[in-house]
PDB file of N, CA and C in Angstrom:
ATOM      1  N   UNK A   1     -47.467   8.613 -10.146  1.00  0.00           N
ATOM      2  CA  UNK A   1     -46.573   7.908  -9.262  1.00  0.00           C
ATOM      3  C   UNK A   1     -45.555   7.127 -10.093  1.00  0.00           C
ATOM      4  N   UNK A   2     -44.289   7.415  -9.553  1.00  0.00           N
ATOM      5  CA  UNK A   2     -43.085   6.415 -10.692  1.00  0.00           C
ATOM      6  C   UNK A   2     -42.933   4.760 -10.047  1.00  0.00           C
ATOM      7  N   UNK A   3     -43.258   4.002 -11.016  1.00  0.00           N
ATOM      8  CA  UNK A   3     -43.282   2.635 -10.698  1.00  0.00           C
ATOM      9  C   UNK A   3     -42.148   2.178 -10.129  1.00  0.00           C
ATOM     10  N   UNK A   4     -41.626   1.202 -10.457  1.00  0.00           N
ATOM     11  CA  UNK A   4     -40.291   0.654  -9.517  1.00  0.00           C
ATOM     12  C   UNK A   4     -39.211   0.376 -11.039  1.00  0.00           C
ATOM     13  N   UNK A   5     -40.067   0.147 -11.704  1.00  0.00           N
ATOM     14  CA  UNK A   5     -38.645   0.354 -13.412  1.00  0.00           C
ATOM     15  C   UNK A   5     -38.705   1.488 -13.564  1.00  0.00           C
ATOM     16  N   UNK A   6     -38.974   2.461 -13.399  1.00  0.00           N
ATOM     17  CA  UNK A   6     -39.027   3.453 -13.803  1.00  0.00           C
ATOM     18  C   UNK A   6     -37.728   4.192 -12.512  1.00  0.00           C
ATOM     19  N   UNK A   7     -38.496   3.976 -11.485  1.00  0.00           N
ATOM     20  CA  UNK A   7     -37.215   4.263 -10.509  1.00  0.00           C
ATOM     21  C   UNK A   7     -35.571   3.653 -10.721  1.00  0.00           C
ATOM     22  N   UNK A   8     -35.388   2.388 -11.267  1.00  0.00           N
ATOM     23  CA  UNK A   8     -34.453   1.188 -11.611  1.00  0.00           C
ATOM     24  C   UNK A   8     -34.097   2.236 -12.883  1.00  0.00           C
ATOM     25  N   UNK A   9     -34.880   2.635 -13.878  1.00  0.00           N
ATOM     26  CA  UNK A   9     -33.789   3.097 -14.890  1.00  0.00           C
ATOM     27  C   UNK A   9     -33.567   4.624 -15.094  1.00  0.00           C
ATOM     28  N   UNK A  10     -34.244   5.493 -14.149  1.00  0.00           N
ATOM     29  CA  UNK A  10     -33.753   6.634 -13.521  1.00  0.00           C
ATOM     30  C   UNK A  10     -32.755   6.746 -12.549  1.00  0.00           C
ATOM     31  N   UNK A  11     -32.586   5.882 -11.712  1.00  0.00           N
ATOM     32  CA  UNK A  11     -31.447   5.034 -11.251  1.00  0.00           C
ATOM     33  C   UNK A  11     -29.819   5.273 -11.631  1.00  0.00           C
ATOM     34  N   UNK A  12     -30.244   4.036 -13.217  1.00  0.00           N
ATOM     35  CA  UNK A  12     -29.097   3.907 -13.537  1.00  0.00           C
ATOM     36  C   UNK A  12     -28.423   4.722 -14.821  1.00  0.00           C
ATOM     37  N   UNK A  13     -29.840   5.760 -15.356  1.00  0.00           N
ATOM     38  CA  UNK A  13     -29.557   6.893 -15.599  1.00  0.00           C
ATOM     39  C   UNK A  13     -28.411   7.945 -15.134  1.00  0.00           C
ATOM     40  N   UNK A  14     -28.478   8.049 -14.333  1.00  0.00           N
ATOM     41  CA  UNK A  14     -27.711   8.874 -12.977  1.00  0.00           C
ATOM     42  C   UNK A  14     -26.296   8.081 -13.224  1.00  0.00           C
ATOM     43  N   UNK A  15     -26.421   7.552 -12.207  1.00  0.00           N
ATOM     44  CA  UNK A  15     -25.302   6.359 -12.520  1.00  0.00           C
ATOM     45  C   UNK A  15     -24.458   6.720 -14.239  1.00  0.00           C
ATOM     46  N   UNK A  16     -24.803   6.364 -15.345  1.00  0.00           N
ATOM     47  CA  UNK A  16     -24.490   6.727 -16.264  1.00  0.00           C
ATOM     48  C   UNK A  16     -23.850   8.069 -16.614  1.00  0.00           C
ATOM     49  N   UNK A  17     -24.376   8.926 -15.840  1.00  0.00           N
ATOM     50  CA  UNK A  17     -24.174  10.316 -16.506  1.00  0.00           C
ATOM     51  C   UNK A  17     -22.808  10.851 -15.516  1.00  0.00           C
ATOM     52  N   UNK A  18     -23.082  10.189 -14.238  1.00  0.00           N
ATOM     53  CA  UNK A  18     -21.539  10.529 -13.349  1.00  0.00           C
ATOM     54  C   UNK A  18     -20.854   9.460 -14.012  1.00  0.00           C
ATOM     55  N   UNK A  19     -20.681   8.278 -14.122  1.00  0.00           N
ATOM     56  CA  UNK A  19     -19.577   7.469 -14.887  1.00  0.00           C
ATOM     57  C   UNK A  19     -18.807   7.816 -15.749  1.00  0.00           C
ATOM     58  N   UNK A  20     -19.614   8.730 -16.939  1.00  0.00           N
ATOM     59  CA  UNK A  20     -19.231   9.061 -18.000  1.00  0.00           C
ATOM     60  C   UNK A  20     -18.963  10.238 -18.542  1.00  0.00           C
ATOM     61  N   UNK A  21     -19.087  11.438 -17.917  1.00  0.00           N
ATOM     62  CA  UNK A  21     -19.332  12.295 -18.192  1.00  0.00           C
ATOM     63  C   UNK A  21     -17.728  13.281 -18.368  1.00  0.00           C
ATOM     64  N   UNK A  22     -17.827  13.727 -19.139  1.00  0.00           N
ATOM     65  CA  UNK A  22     -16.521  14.150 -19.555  1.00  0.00           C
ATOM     66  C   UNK A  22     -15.404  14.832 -18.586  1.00  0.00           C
ATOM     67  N   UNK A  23     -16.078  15.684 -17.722  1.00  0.00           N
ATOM     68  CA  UNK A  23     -15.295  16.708 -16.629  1.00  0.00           C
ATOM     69  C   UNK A  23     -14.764  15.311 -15.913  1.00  0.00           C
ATOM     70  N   UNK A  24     -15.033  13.784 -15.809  1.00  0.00           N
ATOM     71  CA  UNK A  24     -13.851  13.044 -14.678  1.00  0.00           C
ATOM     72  C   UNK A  24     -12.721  12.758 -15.172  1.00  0.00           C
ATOM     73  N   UNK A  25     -12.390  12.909 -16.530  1.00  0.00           N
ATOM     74  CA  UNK A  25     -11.068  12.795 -16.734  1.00  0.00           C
ATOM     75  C   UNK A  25      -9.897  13.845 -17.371  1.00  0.00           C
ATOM     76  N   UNK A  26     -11.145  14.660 -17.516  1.00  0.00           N
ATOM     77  CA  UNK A  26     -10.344  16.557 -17.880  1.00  0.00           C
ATOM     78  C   UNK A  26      -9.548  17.159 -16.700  1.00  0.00           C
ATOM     79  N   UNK A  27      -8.306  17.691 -16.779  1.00  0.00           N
ATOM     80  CA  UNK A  27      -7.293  17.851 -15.600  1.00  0.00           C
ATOM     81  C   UNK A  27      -7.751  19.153 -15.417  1.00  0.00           C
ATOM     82  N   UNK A  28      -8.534  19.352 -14.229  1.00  0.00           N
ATOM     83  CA  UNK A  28      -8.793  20.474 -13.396  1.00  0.00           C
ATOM     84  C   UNK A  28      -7.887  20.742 -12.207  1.00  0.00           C
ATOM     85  N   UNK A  29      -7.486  21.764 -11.618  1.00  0.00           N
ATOM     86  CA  UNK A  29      -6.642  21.668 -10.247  1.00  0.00           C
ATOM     87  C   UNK A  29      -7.815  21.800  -9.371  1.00  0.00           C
ATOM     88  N   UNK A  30      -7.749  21.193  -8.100  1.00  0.00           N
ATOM     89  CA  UNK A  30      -8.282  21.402  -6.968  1.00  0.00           C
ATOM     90  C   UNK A  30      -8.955  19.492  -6.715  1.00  0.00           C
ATOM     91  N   UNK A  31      -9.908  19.391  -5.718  1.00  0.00           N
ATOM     92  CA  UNK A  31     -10.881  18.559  -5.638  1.00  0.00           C
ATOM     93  C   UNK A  31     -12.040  18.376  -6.436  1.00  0.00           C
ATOM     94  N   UNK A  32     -11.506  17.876  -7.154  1.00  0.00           N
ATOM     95  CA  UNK A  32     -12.682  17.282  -8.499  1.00  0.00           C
ATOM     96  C   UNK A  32     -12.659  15.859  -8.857  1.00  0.00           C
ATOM     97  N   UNK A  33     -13.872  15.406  -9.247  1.00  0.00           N
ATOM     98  CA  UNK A  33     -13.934  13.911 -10.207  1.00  0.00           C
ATOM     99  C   UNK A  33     -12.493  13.402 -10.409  1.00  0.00           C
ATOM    100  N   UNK A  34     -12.052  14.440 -11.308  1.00  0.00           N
ATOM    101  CA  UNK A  34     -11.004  13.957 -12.707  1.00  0.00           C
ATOM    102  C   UNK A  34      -9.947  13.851 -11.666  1.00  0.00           C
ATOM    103  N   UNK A  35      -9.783  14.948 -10.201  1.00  0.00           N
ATOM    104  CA  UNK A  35      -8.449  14.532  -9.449  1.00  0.00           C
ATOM    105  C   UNK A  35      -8.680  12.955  -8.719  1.00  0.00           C
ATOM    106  N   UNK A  36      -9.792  12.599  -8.428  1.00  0.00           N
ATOM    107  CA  UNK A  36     -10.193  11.613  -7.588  1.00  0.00           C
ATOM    108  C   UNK A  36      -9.203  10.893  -8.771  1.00  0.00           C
ATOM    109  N   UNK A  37      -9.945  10.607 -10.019  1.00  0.00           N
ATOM    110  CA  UNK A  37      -9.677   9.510 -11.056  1.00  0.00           C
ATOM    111  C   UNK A  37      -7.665   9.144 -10.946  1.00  0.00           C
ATOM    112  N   UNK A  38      -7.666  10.256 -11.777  1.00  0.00           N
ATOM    113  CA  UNK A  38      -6.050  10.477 -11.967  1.00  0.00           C
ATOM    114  C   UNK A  38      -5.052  10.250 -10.233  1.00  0.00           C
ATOM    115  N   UNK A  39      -5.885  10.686  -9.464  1.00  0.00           N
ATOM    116  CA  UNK A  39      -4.930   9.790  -7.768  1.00  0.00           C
ATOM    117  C   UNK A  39      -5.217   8.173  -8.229  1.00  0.00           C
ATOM    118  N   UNK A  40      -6.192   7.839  -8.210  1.00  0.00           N
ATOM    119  CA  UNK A  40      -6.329   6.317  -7.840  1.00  0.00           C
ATOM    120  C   UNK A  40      -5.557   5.488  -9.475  1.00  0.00           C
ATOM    121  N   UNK A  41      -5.495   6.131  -9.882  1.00  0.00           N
ATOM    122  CA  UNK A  41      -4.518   5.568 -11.395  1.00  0.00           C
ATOM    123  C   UNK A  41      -3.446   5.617 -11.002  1.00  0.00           C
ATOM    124  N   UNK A  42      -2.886   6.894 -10.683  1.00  0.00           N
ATOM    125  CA  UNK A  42      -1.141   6.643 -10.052  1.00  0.00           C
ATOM    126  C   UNK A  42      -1.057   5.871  -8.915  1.00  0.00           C
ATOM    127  N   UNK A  43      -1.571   6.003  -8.019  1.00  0.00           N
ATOM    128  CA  UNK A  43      -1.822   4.959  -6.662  1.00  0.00           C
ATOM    129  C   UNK A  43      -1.683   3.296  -7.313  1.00  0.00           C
ATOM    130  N   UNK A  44      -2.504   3.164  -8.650  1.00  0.00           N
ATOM    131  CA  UNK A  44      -2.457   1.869  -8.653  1.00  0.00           C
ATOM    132  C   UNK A  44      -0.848   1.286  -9.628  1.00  0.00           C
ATOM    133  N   UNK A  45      -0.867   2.480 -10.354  1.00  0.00           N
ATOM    134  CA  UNK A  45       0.623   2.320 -10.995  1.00  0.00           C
ATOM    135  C   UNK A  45       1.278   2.187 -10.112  1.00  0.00           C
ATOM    136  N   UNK A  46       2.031   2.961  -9.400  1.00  0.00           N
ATOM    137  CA  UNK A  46       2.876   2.899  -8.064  1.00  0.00           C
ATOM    138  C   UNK A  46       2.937   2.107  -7.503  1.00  0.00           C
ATOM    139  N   UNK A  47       1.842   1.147  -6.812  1.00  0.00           N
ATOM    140  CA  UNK A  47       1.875  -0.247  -6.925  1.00  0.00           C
ATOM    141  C   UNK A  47       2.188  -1.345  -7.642  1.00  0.00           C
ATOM    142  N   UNK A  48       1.915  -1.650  -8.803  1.00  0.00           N
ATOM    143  CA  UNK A  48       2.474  -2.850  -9.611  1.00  0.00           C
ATOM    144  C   UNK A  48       3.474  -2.325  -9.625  1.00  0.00           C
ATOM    145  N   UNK A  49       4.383  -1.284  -9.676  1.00  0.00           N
ATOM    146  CA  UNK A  49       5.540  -1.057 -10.485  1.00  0.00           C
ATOM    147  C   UNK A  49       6.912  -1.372  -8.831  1.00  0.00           C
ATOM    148  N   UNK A  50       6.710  -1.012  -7.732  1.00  0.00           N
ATOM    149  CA  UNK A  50       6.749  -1.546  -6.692  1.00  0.00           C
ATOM    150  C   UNK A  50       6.584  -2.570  -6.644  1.00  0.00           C
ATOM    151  N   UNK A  51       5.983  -3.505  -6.546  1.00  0.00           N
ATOM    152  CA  UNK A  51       5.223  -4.826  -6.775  1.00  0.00           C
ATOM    153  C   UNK A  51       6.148  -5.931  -7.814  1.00  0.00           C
ATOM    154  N   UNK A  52       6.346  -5.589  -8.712  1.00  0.00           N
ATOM    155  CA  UNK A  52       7.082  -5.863  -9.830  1.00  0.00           C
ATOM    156  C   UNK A  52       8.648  -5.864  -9.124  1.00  0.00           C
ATOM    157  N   UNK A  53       8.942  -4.449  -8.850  1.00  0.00           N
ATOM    158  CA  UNK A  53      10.645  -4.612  -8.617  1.00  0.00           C
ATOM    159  C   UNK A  53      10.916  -5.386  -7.345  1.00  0.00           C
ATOM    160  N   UNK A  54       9.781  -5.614  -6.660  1.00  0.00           N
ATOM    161  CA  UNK A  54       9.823  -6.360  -5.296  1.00  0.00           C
ATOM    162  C   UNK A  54      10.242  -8.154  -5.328  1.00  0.00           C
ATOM    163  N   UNK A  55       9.288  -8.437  -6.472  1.00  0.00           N
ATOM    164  CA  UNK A  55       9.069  -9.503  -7.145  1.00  0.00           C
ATOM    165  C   UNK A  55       9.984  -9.934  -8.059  1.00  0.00           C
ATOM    166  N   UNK A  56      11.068  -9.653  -8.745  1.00  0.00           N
ATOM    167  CA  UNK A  56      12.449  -9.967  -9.420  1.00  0.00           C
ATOM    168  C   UNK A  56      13.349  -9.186  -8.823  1.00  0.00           C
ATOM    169  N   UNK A  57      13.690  -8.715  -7.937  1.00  0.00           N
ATOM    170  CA  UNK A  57      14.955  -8.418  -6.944  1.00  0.00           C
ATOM    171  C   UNK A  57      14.409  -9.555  -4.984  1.00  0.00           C
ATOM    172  N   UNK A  58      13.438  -9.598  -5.348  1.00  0.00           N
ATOM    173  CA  UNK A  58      13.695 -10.706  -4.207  1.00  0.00           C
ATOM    174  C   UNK A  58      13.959  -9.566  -2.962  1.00  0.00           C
ATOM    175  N   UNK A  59      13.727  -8.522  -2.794  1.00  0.00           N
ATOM    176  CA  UNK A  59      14.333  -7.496  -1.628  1.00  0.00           C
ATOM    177  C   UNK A  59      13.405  -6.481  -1.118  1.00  0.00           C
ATOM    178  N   UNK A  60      12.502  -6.220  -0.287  1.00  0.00           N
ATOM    179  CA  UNK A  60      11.678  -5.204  -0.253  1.00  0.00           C
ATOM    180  C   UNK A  60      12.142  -3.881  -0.798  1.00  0.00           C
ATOM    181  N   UNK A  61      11.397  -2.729  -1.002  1.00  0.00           N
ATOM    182  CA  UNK A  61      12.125  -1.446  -1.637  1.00  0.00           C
ATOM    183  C   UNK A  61      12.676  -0.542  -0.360  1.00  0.00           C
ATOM    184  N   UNK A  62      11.703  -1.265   1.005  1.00  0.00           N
ATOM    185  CA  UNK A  62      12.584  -0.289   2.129  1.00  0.00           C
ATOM    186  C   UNK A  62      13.463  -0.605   2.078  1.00  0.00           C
ATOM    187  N   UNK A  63      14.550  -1.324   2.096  1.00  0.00           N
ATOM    188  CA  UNK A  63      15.566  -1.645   2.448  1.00  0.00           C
ATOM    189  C   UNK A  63      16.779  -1.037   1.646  1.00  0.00           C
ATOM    190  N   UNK A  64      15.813  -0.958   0.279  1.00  0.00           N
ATOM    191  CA  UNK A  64      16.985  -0.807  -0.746  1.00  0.00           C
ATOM    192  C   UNK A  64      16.918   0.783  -0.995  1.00  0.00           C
ATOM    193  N   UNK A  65      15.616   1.739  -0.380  1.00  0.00           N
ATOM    194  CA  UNK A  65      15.917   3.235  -0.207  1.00  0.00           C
ATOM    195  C   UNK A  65      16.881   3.588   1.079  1.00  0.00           C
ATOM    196  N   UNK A  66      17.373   2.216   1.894  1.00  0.00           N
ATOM    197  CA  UNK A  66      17.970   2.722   3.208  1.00  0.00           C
ATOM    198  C   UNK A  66      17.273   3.247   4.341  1.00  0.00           C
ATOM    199  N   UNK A  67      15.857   2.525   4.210  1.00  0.00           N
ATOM    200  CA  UNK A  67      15.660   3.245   6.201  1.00  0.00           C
ATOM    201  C   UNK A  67      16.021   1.739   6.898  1.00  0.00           C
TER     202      UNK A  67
END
């Protein structure tokens, strides 16, 4: 029978091996890890950088693409 540390560091075993594991940041096409990764990186770039020009022009960016 597996005790309860034993469950806790089989656990975070797991945990470890999806965190780290090389295929999430290797550029595959389709629905994979590495696309999940690489969306939520540009998603967050795209933001500060938005964020930023919002923040020293004083002007939202709708306004200034014209809708």
């Amino acid at each position: 029978m597996i005790s309860c540390i034993e469950s806790i560091i089989n656990y975070f075993n797991i945990c470890w091996t999806v965190m780290y594991n090389n295929l999430r940041n290797q550029w595959i096409w389709g629905f994979t890890y590495g696309a999940e990764n690489w969306n939520g990186r540009l998603a967050m770039l795209a933001f500060m950088i938005i964020f930023i020009f919002e923040f020293f022009t004083s002007e939202p960016i709708i306004l200034l693409l014209g809708f």
